[in-house]
PDB file of N, CA and C in Angstrom:
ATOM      1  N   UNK A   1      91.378  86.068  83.005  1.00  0.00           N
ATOM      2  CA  UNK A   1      91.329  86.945  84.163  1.00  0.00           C
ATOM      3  C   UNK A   1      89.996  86.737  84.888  1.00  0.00           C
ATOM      4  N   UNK A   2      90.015  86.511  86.400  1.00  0.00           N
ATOM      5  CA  UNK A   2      88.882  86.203  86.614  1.00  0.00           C
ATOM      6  C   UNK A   2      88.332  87.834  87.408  1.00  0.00           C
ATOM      7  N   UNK A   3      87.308  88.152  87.528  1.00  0.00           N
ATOM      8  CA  UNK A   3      86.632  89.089  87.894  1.00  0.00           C
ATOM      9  C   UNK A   3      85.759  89.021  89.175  1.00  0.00           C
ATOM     10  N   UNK A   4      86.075  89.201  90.239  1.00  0.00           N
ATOM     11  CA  UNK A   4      85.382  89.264  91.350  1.00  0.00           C
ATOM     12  C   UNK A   4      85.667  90.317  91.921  1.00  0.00           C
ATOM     13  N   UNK A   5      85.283  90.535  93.664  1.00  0.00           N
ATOM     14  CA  UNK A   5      85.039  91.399  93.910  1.00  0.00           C
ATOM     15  C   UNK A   5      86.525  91.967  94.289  1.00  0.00           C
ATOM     16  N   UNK A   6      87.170  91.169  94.612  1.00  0.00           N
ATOM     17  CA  UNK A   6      88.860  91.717  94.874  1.00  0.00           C
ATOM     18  C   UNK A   6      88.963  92.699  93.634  1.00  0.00           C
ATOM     19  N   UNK A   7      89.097  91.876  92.469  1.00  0.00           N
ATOM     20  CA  UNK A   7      89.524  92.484  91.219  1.00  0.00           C
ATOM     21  C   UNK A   7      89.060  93.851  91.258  1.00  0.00           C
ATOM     22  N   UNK A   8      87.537  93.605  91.333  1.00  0.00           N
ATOM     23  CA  UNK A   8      86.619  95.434  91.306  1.00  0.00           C
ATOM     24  C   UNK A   8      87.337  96.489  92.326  1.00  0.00           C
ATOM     25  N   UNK A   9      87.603  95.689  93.310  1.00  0.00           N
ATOM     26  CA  UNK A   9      88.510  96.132  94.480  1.00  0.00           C
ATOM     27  C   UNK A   9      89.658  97.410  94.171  1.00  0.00           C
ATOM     28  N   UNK A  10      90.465  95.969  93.903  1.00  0.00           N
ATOM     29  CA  UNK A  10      91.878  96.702  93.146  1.00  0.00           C
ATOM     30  C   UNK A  10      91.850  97.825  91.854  1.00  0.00           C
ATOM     31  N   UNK A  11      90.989  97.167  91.130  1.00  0.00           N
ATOM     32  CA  UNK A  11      90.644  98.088  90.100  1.00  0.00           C
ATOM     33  C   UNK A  11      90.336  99.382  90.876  1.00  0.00           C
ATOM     34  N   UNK A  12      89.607  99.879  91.461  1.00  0.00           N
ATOM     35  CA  UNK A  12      89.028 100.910  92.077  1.00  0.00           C
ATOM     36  C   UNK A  12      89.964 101.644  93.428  1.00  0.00           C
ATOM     37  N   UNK A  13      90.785 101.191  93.512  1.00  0.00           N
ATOM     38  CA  UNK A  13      91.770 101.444  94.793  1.00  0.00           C
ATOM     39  C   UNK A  13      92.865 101.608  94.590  1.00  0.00           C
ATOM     40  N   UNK A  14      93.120 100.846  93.776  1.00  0.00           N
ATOM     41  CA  UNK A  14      94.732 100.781  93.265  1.00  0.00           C
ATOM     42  C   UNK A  14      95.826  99.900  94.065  1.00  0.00           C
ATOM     43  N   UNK A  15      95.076  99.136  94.634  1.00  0.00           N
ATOM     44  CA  UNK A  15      95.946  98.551  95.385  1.00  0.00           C
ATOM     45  C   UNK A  15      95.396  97.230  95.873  1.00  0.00           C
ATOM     46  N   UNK A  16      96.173  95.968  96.070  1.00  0.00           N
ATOM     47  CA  UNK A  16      95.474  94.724  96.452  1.00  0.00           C
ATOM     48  C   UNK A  16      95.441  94.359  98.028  1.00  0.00           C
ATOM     49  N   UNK A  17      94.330  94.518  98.461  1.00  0.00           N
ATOM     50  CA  UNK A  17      93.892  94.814  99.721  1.00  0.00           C
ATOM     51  C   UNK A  17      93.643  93.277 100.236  1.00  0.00           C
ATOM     52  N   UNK A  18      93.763  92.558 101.435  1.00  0.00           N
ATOM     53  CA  UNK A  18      93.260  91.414 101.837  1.00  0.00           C
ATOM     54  C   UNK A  18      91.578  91.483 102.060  1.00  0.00           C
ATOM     55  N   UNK A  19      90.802  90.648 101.805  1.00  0.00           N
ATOM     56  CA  UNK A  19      89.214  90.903 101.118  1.00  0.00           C
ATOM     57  C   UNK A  19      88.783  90.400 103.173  1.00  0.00           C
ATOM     58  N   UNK A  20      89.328  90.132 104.460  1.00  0.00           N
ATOM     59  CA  UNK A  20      89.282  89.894 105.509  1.00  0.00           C
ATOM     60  C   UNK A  20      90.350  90.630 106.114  1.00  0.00           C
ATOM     61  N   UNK A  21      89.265  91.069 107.461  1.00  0.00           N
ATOM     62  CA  UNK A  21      90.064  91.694 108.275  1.00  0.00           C
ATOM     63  C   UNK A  21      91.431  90.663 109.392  1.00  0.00           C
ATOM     64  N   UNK A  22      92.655  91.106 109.630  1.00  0.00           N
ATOM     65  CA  UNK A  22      93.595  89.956 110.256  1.00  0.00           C
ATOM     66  C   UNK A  22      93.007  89.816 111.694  1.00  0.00           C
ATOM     67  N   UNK A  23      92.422  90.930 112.731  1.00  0.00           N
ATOM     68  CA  UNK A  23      92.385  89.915 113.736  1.00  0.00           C
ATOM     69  C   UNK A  23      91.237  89.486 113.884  1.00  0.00           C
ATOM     70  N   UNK A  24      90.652  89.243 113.454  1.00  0.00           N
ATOM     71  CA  UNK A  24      89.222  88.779 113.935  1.00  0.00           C
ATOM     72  C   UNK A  24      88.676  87.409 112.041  1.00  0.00           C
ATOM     73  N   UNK A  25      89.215  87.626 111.043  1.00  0.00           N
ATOM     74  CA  UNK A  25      89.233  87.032 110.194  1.00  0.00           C
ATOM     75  C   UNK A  25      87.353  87.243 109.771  1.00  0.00           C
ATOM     76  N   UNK A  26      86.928  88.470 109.431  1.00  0.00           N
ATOM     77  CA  UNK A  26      85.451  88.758 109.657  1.00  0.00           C
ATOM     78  C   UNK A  26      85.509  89.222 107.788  1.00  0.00           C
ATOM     79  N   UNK A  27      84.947  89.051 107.150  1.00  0.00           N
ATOM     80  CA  UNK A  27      85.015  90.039 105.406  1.00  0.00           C
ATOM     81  C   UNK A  27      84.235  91.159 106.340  1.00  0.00           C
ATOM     82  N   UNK A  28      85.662  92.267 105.053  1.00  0.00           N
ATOM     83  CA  UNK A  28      85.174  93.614 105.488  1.00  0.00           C
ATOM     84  C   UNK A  28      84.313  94.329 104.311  1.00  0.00           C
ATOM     85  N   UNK A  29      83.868  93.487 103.563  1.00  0.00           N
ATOM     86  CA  UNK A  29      82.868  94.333 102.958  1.00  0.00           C
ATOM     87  C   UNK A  29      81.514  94.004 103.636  1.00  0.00           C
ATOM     88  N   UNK A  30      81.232  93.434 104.388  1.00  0.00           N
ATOM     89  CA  UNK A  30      80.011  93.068 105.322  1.00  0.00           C
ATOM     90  C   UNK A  30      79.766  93.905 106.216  1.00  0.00           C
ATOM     91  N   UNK A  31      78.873  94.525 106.227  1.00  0.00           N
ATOM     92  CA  UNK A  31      78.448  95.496 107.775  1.00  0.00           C
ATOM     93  C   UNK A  31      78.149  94.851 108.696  1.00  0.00           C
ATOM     94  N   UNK A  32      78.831  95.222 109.942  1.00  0.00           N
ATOM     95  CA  UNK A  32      78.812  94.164 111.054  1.00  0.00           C
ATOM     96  C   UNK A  32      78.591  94.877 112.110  1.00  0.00           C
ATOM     97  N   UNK A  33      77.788  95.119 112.908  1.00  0.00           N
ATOM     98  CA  UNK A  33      77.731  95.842 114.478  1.00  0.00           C
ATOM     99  C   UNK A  33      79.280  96.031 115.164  1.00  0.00           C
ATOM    100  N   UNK A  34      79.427  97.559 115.300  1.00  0.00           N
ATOM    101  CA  UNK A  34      80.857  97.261 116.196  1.00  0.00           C
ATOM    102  C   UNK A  34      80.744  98.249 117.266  1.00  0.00           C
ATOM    103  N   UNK A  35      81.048  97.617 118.981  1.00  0.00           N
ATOM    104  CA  UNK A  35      80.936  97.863 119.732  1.00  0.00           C
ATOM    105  C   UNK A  35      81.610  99.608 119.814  1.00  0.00           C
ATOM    106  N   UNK A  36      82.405  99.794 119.153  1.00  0.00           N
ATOM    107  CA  UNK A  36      83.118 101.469 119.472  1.00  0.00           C
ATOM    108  C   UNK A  36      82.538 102.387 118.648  1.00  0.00           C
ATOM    109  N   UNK A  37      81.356 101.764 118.188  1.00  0.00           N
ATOM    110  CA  UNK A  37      80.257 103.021 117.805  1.00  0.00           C
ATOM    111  C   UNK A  37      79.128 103.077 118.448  1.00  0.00           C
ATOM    112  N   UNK A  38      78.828 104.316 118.883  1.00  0.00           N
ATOM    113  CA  UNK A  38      77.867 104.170 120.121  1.00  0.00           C
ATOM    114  C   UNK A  38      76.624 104.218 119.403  1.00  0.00           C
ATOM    115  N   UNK A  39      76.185 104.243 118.353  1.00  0.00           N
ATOM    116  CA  UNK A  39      74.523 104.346 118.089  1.00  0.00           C
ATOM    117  C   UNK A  39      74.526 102.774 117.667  1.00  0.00           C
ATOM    118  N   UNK A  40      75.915 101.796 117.157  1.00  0.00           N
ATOM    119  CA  UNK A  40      75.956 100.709 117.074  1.00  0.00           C
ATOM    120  C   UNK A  40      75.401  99.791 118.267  1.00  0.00           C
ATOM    121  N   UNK A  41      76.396 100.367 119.212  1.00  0.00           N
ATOM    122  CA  UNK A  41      76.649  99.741 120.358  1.00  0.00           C
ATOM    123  C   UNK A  41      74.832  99.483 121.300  1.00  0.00           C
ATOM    124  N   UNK A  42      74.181 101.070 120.878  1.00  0.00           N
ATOM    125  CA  UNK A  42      72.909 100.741 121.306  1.00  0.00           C
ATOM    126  C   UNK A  42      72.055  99.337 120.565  1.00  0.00           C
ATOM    127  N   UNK A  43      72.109  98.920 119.527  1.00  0.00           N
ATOM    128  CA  UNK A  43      71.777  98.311 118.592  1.00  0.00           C
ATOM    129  C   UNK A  43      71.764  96.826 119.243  1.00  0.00           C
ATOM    130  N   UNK A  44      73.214  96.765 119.479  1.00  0.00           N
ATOM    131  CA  UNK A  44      73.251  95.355 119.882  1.00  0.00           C
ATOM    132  C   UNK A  44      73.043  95.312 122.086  1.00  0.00           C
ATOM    133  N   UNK A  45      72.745  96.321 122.222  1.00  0.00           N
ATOM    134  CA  UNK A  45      72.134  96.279 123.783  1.00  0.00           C
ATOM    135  C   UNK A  45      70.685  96.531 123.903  1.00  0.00           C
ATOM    136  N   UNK A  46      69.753  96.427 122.906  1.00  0.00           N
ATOM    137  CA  UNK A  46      68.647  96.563 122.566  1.00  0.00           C
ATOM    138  C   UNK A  46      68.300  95.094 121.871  1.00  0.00           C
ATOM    139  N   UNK A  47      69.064  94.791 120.956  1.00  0.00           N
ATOM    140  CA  UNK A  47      68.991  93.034 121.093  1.00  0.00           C
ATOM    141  C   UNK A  47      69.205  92.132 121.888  1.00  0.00           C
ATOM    142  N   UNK A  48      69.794  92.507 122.745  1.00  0.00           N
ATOM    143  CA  UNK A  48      69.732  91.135 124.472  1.00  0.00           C
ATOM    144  C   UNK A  48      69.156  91.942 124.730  1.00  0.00           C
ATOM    145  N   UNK A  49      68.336  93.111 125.483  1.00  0.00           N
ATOM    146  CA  UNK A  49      66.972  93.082 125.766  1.00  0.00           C
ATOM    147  C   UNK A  49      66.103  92.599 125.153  1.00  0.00           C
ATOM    148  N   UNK A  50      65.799  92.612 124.384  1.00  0.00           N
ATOM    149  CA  UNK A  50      64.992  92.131 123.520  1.00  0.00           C
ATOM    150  C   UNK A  50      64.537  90.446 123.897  1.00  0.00           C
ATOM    151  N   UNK A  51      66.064  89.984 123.502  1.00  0.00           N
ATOM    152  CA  UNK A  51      66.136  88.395 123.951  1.00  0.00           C
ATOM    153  C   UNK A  51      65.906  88.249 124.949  1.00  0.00           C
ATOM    154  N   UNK A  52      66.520  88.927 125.969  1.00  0.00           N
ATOM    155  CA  UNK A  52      66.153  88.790 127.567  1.00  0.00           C
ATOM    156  C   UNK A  52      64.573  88.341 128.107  1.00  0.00           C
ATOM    157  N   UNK A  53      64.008  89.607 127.276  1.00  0.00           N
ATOM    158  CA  UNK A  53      62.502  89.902 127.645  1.00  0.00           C
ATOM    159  C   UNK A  53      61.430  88.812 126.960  1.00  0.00           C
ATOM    160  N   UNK A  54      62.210  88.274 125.933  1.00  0.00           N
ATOM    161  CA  UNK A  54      60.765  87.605 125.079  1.00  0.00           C
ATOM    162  C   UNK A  54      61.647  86.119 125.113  1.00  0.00           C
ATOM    163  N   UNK A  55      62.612  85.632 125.457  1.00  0.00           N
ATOM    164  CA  UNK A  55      62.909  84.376 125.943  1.00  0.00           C
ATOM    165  C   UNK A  55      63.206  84.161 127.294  1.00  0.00           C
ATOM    166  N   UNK A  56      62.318  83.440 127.844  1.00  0.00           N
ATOM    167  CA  UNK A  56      62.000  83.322 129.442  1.00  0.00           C
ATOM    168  C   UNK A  56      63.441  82.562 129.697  1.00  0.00           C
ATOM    169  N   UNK A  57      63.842  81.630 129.106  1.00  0.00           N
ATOM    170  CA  UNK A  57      64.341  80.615 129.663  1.00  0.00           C
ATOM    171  C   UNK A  57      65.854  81.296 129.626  1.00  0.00           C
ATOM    172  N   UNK A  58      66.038  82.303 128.963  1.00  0.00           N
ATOM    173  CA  UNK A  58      67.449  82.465 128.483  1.00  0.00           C
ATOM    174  C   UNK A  58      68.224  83.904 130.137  1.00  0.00           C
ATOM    175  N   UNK A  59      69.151  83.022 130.599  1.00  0.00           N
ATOM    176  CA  UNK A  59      69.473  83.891 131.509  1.00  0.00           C
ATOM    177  C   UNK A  59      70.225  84.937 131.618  1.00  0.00           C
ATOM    178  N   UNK A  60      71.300  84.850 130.707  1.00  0.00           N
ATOM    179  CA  UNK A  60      72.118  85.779 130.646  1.00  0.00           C
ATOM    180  C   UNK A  60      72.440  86.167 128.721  1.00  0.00           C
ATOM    181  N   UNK A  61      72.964  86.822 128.084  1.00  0.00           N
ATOM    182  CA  UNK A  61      73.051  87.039 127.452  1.00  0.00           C
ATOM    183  C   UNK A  61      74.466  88.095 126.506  1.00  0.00           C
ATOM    184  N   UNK A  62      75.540  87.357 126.082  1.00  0.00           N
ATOM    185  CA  UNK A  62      76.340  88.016 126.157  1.00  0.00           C
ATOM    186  C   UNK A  62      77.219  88.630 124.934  1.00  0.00           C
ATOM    187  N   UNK A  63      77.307  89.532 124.540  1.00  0.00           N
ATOM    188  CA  UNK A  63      77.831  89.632 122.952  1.00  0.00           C
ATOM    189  C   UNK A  63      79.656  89.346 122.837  1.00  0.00           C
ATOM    190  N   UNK A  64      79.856  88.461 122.350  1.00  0.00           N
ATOM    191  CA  UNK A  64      81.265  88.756 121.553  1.00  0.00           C
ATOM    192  C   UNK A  64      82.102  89.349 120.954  1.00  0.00           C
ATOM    193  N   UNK A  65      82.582  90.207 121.318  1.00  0.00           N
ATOM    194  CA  UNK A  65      83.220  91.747 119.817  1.00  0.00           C
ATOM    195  C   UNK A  65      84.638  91.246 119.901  1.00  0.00           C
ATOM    196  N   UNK A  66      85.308  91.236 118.969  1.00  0.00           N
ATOM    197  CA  UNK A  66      87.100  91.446 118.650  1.00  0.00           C
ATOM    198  C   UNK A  66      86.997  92.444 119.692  1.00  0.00           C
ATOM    199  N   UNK A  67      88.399  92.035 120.322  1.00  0.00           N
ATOM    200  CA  UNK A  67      89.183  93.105 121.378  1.00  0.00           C
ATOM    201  C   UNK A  67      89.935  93.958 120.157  1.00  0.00           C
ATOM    202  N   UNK A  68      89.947  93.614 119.050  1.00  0.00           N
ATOM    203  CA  UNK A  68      91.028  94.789 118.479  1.00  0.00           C
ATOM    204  C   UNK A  68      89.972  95.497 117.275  1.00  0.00           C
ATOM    205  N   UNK A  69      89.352  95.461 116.840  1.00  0.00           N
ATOM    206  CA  UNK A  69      88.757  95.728 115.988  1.00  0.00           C
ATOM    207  C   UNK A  69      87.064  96.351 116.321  1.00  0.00           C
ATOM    208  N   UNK A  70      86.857  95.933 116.882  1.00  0.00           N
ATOM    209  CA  UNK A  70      85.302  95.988 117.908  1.00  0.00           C
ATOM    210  C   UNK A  70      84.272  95.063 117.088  1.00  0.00           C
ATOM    211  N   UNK A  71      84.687  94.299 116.243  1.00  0.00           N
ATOM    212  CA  UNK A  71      83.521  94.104 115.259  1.00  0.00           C
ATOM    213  C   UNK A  71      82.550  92.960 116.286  1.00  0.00           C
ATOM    214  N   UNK A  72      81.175  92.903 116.105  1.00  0.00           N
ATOM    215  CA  UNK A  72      80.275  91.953 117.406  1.00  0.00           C
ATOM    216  C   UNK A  72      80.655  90.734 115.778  1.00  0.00           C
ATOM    217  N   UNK A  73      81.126  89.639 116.783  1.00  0.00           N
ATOM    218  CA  UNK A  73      81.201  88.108 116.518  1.00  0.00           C
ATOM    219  C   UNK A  73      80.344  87.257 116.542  1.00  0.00           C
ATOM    220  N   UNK A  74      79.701  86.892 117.806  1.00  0.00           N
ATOM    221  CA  UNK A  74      78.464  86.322 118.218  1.00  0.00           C
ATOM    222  C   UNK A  74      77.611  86.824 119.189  1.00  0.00           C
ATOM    223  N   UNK A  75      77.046  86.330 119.376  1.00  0.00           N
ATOM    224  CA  UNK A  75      75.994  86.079 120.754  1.00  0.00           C
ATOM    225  C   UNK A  75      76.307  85.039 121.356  1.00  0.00           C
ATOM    226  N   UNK A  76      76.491  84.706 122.876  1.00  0.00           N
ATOM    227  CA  UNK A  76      76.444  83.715 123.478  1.00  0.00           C
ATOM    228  C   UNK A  76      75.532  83.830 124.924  1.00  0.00           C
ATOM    229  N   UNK A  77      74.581  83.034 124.713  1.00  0.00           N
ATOM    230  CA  UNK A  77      73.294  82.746 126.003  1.00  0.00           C
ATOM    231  C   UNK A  77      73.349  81.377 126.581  1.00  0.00           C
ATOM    232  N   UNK A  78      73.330  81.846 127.719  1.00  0.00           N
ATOM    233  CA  UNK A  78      73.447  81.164 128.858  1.00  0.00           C
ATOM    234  C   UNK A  78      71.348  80.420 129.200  1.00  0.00           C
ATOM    235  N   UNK A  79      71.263  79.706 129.069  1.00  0.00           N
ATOM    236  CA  UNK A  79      69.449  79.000 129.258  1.00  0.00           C
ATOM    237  C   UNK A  79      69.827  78.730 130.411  1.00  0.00           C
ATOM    238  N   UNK A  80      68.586  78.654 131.149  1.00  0.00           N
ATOM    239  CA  UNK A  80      67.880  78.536 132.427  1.00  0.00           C
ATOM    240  C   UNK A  80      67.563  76.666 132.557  1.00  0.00           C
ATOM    241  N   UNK A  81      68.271  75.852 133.049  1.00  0.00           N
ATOM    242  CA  UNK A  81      67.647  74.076 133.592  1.00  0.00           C
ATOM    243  C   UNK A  81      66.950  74.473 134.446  1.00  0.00           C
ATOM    244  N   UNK A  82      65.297  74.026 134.016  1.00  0.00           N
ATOM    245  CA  UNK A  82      64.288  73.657 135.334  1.00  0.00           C
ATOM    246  C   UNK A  82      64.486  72.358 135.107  1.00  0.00           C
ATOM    247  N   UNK A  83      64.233  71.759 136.622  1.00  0.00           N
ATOM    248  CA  UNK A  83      63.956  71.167 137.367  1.00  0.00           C
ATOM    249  C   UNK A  83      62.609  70.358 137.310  1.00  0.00           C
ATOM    250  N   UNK A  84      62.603  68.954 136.073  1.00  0.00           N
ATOM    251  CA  UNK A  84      60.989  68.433 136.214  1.00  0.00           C
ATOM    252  C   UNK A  84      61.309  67.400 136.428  1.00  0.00           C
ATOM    253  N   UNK A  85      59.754  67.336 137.193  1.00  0.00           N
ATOM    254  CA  UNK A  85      59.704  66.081 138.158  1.00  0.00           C
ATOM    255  C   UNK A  85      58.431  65.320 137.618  1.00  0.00           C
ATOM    256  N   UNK A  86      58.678  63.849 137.951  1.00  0.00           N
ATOM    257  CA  UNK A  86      57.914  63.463 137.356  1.00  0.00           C
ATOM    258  C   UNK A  86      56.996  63.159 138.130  1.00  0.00           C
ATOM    259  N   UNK A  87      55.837  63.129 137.789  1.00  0.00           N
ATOM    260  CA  UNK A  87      54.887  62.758 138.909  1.00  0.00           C
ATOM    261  C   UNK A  87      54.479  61.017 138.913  1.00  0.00           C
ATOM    262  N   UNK A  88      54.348  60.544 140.036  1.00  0.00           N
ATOM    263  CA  UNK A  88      54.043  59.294 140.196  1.00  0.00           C
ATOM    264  C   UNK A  88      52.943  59.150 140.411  1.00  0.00           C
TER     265      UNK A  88
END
């Protein structure tokens, strides 16, 4: 019998639960920022400020959450191309 965390799972629940959530495929024993909690939600809008403010180059900044679940997925930032020239 092998013993992991499912097992402790089931043992404790009574029931065999999938160890990932279906739409987003995220493990739900992991705490994850999710947008439909609002002291969450501050959390991760205080981190792209954050990024905003202390990476010059980065222009936009945008979080990822499951549409069904709210859980935040990624970050995706948009960087700033300057323009160098070379001097002759």
């Amino acid at each position: 019998m092998k013993m992991d965390r499912d097992y402790f799972k089931e043992k404790k629940t009574g029931s065999r639960t999938s160890r990932f959530t279906k739409c987003c495929n995220q493990d739900k024993d992991r705490h994850i920022l999710n947008k439909k909690k609002p002291h969450e939600w501050e959390l991760i809008e205080e981190y792209c400020e954050n990024h905003l403010t202390h990476y010059s180059s980065t222009e936009t900044i945008d979080p990822i959450c499951c549409k069904i679940c709210g859980r935040l997925i990624e970050y995706k930032s948009i960087r700033l191309i300057k323009n160098r020239r070379k001097y002759e």
